[in-house]
Protein backbone atom coordinates (compact mmCIF):
# COMPACT_ATOMS: atom_id res chain seq x y z
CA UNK A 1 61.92 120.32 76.99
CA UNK A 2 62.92 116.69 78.72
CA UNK A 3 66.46 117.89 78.25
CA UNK A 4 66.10 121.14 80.49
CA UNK A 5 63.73 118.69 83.02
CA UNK A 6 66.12 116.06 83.10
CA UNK A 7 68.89 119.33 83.94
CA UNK A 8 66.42 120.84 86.56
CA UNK A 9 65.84 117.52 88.06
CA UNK A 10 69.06 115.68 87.90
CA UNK A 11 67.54 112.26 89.85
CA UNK A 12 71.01 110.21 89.08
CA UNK A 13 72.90 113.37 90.70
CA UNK A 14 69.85 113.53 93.30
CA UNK A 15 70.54 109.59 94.02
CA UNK A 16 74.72 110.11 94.30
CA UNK A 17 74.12 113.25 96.77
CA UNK A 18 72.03 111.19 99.26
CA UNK A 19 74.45 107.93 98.50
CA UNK A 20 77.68 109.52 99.33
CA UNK A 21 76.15 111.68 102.20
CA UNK A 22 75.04 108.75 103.90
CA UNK A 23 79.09 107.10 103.38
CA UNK A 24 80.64 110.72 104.21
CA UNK A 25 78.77 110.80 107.14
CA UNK A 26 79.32 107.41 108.04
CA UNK A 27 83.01 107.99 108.00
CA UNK A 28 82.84 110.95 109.96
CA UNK A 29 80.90 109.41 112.91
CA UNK A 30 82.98 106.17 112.83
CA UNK A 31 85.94 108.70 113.01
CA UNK A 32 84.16 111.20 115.91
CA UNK A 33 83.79 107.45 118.33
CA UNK A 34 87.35 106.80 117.76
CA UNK A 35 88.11 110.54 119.05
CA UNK A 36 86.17 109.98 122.22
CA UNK A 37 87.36 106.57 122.70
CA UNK A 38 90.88 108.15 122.40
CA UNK A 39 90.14 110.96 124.44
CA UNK A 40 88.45 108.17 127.22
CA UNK A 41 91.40 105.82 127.07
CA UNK A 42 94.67 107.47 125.80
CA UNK A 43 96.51 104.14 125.65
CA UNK A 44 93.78 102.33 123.71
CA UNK A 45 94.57 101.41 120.39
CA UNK A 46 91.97 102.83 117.59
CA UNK A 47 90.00 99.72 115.76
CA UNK A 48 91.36 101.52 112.05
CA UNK A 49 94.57 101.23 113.28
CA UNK A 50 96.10 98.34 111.37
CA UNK A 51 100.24 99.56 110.81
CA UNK A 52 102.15 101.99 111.33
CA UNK A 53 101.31 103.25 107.34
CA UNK A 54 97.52 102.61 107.71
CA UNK A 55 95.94 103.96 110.38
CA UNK A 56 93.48 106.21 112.22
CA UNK A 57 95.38 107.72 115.22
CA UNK A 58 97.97 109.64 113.98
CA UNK A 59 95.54 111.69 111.40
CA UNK A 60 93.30 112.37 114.49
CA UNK A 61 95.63 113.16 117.12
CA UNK A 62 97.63 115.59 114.83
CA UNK A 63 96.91 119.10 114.65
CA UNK A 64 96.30 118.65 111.28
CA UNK A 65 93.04 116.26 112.18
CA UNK A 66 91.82 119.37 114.43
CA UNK A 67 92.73 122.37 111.41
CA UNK A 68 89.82 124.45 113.20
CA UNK A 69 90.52 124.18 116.82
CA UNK A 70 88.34 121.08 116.75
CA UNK A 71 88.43 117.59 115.72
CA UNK A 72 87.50 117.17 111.75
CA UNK A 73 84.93 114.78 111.63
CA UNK A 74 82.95 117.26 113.10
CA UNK A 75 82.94 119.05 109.80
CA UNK A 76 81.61 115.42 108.18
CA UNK A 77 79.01 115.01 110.68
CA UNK A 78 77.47 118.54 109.86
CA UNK A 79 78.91 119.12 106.53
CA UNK A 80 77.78 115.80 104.64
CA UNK A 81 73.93 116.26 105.99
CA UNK A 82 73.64 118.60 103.50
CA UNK A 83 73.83 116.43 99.88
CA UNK A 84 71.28 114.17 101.66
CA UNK A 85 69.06 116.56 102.42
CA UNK A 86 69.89 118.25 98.55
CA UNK A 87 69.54 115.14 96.93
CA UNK A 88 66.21 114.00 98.68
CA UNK A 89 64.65 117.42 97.79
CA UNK A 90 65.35 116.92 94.06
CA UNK A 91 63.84 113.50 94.65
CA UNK A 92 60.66 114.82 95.72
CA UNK A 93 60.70 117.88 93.19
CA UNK A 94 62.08 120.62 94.79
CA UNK A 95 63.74 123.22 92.66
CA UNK A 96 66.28 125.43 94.10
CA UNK A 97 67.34 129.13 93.17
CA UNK A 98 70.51 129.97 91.41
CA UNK A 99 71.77 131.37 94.29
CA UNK A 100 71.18 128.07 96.34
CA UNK A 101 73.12 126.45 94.09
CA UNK A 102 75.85 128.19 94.07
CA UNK A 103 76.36 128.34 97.71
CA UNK A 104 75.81 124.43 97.56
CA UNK A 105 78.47 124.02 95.54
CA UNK A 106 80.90 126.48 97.18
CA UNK A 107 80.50 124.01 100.33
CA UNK A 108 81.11 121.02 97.94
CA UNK A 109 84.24 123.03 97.15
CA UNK A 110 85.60 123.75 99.90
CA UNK A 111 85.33 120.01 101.26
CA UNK A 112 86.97 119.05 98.25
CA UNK A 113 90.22 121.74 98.63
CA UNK A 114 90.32 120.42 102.55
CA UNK A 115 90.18 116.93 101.26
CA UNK A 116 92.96 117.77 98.71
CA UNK A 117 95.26 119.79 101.70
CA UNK A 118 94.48 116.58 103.45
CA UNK A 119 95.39 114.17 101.27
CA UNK A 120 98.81 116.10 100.78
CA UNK A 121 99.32 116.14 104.94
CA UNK A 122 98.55 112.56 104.79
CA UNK A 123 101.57 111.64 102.49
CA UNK A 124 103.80 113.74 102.94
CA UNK A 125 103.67 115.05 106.65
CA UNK A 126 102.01 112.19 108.46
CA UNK A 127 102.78 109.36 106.39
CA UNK A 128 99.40 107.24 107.16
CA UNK A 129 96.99 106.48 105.31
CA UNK A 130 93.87 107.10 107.63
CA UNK A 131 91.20 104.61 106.54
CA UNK A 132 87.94 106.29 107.13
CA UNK A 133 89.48 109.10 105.73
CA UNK A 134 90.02 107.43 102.65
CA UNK A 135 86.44 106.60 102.77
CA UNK A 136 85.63 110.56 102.91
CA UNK A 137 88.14 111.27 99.86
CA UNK A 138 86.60 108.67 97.69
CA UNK A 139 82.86 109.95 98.09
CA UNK A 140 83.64 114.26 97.99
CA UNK A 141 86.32 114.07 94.81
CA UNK A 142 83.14 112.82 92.35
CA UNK A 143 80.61 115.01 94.39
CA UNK A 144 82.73 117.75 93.84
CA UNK A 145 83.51 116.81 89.89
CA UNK A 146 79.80 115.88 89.05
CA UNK A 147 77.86 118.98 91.32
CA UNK A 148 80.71 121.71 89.03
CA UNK A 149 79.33 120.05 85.87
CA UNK A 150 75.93 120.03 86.87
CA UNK A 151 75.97 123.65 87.52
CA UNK A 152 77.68 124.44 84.13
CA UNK A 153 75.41 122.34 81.99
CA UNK A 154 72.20 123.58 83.88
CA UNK A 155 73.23 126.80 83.49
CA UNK A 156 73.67 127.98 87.38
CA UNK A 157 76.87 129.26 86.15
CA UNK A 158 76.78 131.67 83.31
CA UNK A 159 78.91 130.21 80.28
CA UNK A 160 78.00 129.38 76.34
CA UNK A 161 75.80 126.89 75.37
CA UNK A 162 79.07 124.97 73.60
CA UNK A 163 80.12 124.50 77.87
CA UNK A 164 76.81 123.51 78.32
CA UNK A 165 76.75 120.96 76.07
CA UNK A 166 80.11 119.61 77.00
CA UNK A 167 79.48 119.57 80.91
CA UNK A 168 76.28 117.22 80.15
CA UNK A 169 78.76 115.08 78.14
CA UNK A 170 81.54 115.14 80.16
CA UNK A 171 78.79 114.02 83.33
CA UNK A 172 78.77 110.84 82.23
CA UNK A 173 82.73 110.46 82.94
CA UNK A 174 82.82 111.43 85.91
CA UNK A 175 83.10 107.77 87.70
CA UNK A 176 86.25 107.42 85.17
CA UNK A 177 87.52 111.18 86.31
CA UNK A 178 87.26 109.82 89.69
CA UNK A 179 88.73 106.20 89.30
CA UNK A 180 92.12 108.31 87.53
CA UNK A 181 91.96 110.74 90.83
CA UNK A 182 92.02 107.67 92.68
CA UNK A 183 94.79 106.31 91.07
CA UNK A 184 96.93 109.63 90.90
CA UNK A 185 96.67 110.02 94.89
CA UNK A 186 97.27 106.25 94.72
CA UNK A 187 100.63 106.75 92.83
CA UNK A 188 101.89 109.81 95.36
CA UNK A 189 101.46 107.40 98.39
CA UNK A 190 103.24 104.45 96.19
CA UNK A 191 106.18 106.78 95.71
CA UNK A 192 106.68 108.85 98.84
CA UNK A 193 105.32 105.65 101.25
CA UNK A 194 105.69 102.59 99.18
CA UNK A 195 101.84 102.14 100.11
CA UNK A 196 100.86 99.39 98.39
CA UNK A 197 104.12 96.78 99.94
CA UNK A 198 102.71 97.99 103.11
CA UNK A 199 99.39 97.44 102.63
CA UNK A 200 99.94 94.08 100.78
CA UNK A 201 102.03 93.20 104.02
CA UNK A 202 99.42 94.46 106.39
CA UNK A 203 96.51 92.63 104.96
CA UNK A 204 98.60 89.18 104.13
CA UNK A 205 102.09 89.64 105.62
């Protein structure tokens, strides 16, 4: 019995949702007043613009920073409102429906497959490494990993109880899962950007 009321409410997923809400959405508004500041003053330089590798400007003013006709932050301003709001309901004891869950997580998904396509654009399109964009990578790739386990151990998503029972294990490496994504997407921009010269150079050089 603790077990399945530890799975129904998960208050150290409950406490991550609202925590990397609050930093998604963060990121997205710090992003949105560089937008308008760009749009007021085309000339002005953006305050996350620090080289030519790491910066804010080229991400936003490519069409890539506007894939849906408008500018992406957008999508972080509306989009990361929801694992607050998730996360404080489990808090207080809400319980939500299978189906609720499951279209929860299929918006967790899809931020994480745009992140991905991002991240990709990023290195090997733009070549920049957008700083508050980084922010918004590091916070949805162990969302996305610890809500898809959640769901399988829980048993939102119809599997064995074997998958069950190694979801609720696996759980606890997700930090390490996301550390190793880190360093994977870290390793791409070493070898197509030399990222880390660059960034050495722009922080000391």
């Amino acid at each position: 019995m603790p077990e399945q009321q530890t799975h129904a409410r998960p208050r150290v997923l409950a406490v991550w949702l609202m925590l990397a809400g609050v930093i998604g959405w963060w990121a997205a508004f710090s992003l949105t007043l560089e937008k308008f500041e760009a749009l007021a003053d085309p000339d002005a330089a953006a305050s996350c613009d620090f080289s030519v590798l790491v910066q804010c400007s080229a991400n936003l003013d490519s069409w890539q920073g506007s894939a849906f006709g408008f500018p992406n932050p957008i999508l972080g301003l509306t989009g990361w409102i929801a694992p607050i709001v998730v996360g404080a309901a489990i808090l207080a004891g809400a319980r939500f429906a299978r189906w609720f869950w499951w279209c929860f997580w299929a918006g967790i998904a899809f931020a994480f497959g745009f992140v991905v396509w991002l991240i990709g654009q990023s290195i090997y399109d733009l070549g920049t490494l957008c700083p508050w964009c980084m922010v918004t990578w590091a916070v949805t790739i162990p969302t996305f990993y610890a809500v898809s386990l959640h769901l399988l151990r829980s048993g939102q998503l119809p599997t064995t109880p074997a998958v069950r029972r190694g979801a609720d294990a696996l759980l606890a490496w997700v930090p390490l899962a996301a550390i190793l994504s880190y360093a994977l997407i870290l390793l791409l921009a070493q070898l197509q950007l030399d990222a880390i010269d660059n960034i050495w150079q722009t922080l000391f050089g």
